[in-house]
N, C-alpha and C. Protein backbone atom coordinates (compact mmCIF):
# COMPACT_ATOMS: atom_id res chain seq x y z
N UNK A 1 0.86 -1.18 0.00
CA UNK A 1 0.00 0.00 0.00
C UNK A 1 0.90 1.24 0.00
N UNK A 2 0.71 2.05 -0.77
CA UNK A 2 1.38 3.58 -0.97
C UNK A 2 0.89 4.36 0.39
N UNK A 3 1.41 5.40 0.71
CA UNK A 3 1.62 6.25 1.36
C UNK A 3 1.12 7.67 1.33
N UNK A 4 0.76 7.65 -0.21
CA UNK A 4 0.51 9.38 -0.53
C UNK A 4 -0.11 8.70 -2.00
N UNK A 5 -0.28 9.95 -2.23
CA UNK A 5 -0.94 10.49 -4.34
C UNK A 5 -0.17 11.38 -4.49
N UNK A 6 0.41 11.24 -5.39
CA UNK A 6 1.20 12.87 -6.42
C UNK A 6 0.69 12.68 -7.59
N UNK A 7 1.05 13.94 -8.13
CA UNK A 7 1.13 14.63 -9.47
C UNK A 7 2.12 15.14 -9.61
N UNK A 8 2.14 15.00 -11.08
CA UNK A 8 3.58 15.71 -11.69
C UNK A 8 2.85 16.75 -12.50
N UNK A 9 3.16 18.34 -12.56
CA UNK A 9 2.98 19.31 -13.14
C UNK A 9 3.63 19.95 -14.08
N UNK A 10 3.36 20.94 -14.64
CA UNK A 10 4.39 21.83 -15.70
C UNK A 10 4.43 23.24 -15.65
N UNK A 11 4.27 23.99 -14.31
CA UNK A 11 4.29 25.00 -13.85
C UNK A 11 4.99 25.33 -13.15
N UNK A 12 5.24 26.72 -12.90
CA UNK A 12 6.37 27.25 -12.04
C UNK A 12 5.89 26.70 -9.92
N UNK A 13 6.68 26.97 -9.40
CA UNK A 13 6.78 26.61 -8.40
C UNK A 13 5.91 26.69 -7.84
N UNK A 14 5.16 28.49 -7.60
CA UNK A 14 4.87 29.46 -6.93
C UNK A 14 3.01 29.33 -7.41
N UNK A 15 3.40 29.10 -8.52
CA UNK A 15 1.95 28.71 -9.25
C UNK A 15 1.22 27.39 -8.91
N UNK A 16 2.21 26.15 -8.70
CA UNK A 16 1.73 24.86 -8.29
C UNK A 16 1.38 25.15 -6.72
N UNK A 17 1.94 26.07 -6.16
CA UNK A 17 1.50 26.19 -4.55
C UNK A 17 0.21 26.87 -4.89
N UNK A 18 -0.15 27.50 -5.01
CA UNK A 18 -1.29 28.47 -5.17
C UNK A 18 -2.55 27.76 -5.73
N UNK A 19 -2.23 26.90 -6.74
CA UNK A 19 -3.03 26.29 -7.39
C UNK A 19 -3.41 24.65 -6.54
N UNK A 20 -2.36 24.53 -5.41
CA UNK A 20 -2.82 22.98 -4.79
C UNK A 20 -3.27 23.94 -3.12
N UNK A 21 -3.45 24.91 -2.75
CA UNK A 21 -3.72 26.16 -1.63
C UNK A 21 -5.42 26.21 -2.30
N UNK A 22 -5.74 26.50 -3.46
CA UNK A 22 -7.08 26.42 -3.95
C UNK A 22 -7.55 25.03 -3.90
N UNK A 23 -6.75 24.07 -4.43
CA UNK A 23 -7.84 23.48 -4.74
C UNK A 23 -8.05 22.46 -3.14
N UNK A 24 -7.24 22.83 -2.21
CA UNK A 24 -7.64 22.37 -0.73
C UNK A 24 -8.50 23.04 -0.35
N UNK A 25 -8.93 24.29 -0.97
CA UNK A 25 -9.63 25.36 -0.09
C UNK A 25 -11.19 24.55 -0.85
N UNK A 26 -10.95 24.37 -2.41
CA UNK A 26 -12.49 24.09 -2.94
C UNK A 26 -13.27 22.54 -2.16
N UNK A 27 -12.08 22.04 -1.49
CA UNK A 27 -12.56 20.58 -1.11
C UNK A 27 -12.55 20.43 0.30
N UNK A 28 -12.91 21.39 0.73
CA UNK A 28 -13.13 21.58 2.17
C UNK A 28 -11.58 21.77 3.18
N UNK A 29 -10.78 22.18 3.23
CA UNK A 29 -9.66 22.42 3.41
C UNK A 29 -9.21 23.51 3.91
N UNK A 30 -8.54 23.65 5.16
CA UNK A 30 -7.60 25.11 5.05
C UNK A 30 -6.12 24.49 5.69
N UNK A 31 -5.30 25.42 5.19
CA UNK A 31 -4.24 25.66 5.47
C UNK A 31 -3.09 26.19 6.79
N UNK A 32 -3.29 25.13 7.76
CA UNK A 32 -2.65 25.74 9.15
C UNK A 32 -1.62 26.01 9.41
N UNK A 33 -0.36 25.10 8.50
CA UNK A 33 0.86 25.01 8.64
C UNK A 33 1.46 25.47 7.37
N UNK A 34 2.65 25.88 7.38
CA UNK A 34 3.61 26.16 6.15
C UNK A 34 4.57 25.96 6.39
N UNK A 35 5.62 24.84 5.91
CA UNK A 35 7.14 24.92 6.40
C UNK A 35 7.97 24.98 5.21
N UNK A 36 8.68 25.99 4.38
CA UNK A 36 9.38 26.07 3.35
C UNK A 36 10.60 25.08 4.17
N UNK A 37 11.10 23.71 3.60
CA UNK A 37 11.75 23.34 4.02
C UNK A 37 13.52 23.75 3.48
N UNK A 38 12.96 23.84 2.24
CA UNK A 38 14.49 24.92 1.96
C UNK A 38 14.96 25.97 2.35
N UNK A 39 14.08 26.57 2.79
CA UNK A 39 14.78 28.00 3.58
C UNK A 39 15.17 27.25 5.16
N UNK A 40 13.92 26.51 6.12
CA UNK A 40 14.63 26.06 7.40
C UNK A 40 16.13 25.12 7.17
N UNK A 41 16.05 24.30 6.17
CA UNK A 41 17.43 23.76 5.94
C UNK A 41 18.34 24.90 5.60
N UNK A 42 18.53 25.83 4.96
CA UNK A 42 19.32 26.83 4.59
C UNK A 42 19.88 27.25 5.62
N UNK A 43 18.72 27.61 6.78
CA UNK A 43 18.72 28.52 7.85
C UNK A 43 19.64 27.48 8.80
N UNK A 44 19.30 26.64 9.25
CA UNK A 44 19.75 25.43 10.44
C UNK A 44 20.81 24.89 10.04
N UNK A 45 21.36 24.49 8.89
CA UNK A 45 22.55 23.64 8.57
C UNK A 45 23.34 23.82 7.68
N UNK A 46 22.67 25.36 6.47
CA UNK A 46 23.58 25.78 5.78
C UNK A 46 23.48 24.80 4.60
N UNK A 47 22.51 24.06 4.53
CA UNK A 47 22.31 22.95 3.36
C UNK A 47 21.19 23.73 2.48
N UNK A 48 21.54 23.30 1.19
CA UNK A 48 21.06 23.72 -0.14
C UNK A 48 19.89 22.60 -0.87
N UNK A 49 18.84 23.29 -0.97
CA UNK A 49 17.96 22.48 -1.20
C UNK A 49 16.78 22.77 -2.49
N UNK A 50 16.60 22.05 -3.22
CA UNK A 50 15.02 22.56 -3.91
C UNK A 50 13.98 22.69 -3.16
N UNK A 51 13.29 23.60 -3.85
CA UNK A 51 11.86 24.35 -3.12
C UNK A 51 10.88 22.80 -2.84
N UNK A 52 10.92 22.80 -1.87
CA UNK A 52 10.26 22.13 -1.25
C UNK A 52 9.00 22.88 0.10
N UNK A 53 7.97 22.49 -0.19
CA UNK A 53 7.12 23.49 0.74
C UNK A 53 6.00 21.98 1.10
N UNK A 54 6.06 22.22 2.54
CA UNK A 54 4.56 20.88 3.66
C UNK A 54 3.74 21.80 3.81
N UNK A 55 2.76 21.41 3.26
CA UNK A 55 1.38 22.51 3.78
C UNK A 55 0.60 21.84 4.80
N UNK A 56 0.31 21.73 5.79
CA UNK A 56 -0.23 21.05 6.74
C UNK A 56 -1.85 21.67 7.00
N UNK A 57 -2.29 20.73 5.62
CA UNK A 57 -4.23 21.13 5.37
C UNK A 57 -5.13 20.37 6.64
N UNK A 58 -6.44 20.72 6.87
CA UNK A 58 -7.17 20.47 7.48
C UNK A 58 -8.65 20.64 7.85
N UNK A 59 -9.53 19.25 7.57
CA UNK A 59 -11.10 19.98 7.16
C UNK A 59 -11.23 19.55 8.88
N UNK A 60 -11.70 20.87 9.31
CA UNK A 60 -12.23 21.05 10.53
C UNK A 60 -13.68 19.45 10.94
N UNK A 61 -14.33 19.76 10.07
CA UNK A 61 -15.32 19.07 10.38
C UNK A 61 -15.44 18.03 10.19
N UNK A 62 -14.70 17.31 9.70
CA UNK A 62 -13.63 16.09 9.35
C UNK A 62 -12.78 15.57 10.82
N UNK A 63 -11.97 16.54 10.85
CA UNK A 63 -10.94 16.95 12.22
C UNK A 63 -11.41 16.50 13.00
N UNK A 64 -12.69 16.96 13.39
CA UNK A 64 -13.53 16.95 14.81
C UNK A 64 -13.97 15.46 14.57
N UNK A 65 -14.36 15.28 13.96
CA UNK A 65 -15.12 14.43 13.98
C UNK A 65 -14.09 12.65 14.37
N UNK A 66 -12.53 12.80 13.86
CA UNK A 66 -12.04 11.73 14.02
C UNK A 66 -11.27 11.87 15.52
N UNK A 67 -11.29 13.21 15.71
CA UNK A 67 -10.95 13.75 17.42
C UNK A 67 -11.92 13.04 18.51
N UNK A 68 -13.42 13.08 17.78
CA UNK A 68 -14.54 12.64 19.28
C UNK A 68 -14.40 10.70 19.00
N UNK A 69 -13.48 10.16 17.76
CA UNK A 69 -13.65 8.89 17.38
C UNK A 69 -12.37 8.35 18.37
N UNK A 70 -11.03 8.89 18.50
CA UNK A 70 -9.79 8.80 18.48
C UNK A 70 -9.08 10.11 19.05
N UNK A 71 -8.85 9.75 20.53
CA UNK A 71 -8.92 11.41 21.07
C UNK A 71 -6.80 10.97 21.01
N UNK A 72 -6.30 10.56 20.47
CA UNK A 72 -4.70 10.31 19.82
C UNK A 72 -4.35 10.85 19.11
N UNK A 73 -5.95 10.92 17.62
CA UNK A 73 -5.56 11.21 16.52
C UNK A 73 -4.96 12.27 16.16
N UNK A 74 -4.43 13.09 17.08
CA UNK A 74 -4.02 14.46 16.79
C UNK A 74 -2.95 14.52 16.65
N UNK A 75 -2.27 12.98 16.83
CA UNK A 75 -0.75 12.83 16.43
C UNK A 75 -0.28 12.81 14.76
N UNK A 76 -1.84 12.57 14.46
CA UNK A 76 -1.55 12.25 12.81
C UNK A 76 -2.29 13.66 11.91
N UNK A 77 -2.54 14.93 13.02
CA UNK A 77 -3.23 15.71 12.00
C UNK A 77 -1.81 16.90 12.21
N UNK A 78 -2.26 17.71 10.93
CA UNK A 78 -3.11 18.05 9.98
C UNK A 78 -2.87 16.73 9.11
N UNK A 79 -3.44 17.17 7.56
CA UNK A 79 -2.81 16.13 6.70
C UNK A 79 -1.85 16.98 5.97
N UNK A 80 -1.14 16.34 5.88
CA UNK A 80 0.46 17.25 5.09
C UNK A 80 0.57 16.57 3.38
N UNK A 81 0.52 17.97 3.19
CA UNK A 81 0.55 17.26 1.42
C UNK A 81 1.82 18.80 1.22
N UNK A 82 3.06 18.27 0.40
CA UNK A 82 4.10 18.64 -0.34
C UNK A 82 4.20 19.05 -1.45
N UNK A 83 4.59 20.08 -1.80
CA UNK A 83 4.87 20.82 -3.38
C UNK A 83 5.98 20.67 -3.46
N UNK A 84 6.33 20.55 -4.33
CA UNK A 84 8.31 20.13 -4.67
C UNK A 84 8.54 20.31 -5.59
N UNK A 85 9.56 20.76 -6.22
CA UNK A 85 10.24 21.25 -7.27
C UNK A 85 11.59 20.37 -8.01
N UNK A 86 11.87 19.53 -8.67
CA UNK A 86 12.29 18.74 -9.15
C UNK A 86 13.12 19.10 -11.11
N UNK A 87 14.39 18.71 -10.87
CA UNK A 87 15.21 18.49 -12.05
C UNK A 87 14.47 18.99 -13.28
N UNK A 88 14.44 20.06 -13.81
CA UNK A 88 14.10 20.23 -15.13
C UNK A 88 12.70 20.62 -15.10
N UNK A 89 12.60 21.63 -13.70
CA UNK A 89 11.25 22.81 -13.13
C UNK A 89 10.27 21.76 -13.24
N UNK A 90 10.01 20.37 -13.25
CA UNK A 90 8.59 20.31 -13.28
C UNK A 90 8.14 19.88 -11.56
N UNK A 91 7.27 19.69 -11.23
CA UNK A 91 6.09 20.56 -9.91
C UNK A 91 5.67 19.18 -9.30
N UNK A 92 6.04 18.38 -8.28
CA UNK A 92 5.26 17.19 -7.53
C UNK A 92 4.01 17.44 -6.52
N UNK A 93 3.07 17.63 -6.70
CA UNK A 93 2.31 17.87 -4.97
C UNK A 93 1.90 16.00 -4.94
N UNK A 94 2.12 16.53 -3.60
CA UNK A 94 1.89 14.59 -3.05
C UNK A 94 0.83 14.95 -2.08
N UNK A 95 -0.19 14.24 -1.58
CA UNK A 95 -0.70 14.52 -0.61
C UNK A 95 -0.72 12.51 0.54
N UNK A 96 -0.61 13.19 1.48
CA UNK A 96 -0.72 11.59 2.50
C UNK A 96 -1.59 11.43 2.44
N UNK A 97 -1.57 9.59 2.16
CA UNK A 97 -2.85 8.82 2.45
C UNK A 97 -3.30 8.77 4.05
N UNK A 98 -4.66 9.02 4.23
CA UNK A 98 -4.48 9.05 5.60
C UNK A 98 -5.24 7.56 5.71
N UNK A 99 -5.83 6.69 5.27
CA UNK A 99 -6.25 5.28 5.59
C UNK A 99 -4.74 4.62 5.63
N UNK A 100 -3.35 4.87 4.64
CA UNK A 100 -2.30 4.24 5.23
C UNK A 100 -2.08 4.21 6.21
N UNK A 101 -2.00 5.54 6.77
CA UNK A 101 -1.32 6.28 8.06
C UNK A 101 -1.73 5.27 8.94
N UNK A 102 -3.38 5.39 8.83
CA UNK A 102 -4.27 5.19 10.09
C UNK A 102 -4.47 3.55 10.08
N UNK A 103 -3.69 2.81 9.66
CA UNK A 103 -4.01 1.36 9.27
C UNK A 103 -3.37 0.79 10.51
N UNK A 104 -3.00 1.47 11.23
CA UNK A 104 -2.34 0.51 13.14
C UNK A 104 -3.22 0.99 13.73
N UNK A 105 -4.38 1.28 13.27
CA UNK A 105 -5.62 1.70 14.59
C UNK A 105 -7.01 0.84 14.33
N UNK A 106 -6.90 0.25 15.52
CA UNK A 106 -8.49 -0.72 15.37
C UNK A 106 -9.28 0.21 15.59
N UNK A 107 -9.93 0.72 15.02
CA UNK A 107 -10.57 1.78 15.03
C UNK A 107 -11.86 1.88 13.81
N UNK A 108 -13.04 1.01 13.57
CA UNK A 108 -13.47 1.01 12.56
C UNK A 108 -14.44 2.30 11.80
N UNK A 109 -14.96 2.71 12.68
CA UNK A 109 -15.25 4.48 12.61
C UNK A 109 -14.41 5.20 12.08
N UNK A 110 -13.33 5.74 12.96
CA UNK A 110 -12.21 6.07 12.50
C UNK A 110 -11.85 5.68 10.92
N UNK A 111 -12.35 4.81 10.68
CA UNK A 111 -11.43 4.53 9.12
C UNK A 111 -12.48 4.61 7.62
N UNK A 112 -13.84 4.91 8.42
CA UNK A 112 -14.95 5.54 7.67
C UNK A 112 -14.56 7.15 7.66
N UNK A 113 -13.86 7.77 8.48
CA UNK A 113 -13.17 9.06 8.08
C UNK A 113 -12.17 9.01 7.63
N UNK A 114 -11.40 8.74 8.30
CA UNK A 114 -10.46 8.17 6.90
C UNK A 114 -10.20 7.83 5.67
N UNK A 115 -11.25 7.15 4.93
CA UNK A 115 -11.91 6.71 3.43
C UNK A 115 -12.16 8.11 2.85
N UNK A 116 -13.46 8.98 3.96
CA UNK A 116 -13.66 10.13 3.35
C UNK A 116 -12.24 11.02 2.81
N UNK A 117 -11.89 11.32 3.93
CA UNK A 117 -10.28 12.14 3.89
C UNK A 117 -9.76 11.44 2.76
N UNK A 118 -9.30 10.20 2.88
CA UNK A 118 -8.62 10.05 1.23
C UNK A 118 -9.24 10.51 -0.17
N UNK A 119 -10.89 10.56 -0.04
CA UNK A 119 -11.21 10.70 -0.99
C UNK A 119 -11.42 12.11 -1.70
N UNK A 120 -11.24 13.12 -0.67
CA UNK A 120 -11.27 14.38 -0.97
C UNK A 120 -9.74 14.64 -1.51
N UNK A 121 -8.87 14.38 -0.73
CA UNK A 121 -7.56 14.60 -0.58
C UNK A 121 -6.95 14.10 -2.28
N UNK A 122 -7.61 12.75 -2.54
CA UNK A 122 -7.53 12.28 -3.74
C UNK A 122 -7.91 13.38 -4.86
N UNK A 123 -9.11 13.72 -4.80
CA UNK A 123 -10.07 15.24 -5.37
C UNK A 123 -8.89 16.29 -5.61
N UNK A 124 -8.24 16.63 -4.39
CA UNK A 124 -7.18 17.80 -4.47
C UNK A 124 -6.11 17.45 -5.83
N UNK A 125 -5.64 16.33 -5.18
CA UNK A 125 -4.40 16.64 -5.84
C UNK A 125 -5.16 15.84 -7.73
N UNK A 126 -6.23 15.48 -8.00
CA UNK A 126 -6.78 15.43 -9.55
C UNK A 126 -6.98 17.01 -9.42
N UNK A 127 -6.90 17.65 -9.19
CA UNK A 127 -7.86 19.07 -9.76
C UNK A 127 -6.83 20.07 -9.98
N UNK A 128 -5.47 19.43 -9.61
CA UNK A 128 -4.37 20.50 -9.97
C UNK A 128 -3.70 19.94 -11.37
N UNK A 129 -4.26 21.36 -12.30
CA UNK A 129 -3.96 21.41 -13.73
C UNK A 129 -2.55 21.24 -14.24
């Protein structure tokens, strides 16, 4: 079993962020976290890196709902999906599977949100052009 969904794009960096920032927002989604990991590597170790950016998305009502199922689950939120920048400018967004993630939890509720979450999350990253 995989781990995530990507896409491979043909847009500039800045544009694939913006455009996978929408289409989390159209599928119930917001945006809590941002970690440009190339600038904190730059910053911390002086290491050189491609644009790499974790957006750490999250549908509230989703959220809640696997919070009152699995009061743990907060070890596994937000869901973190990656924009990356790769050899010859073209654009990866990956987003985590969260039924992988969540596959060490007997938890059968729990994994009826889970299904959902993949399936939106799946939604995101098809809808980036």
């Amino acid at each position: 079993m995989t781990y995530h969904f990507s896409k491979t794009v043909d847009m500039p960096f800045d544009a694939a962020v913006a455009a996978t920032t929408a289409a989390l927002k159209n599928n119930g989604f917001g945006v809590l976290t941002q970690i440009d990991v190339k600038d904190t590597l730059n910053k911390k170790i002086g290491a050189e890196f491609r644009p790499y950016l974790i957006l750490g998305a999250c549908n509230p009502k989703l959220a809640y709902e696997a919070l009152t199922l699995e009061d743990k689950i907060g070890t596994m939120l937000p869901c973190n999906v990656v924009v990356q920048q790769h050899e010859g400018g073209k654009v990866e967004i990956s987003a985590v599977d969260p039924v992988a993630s969540m596959s060490a939890i007997e938890n059968r509720k729990l994994g009826t949100v889970a299904d959902k979450v993949r399936g939106l999350l799946q939604q995101v990253v098809a809808d980036i052009a």
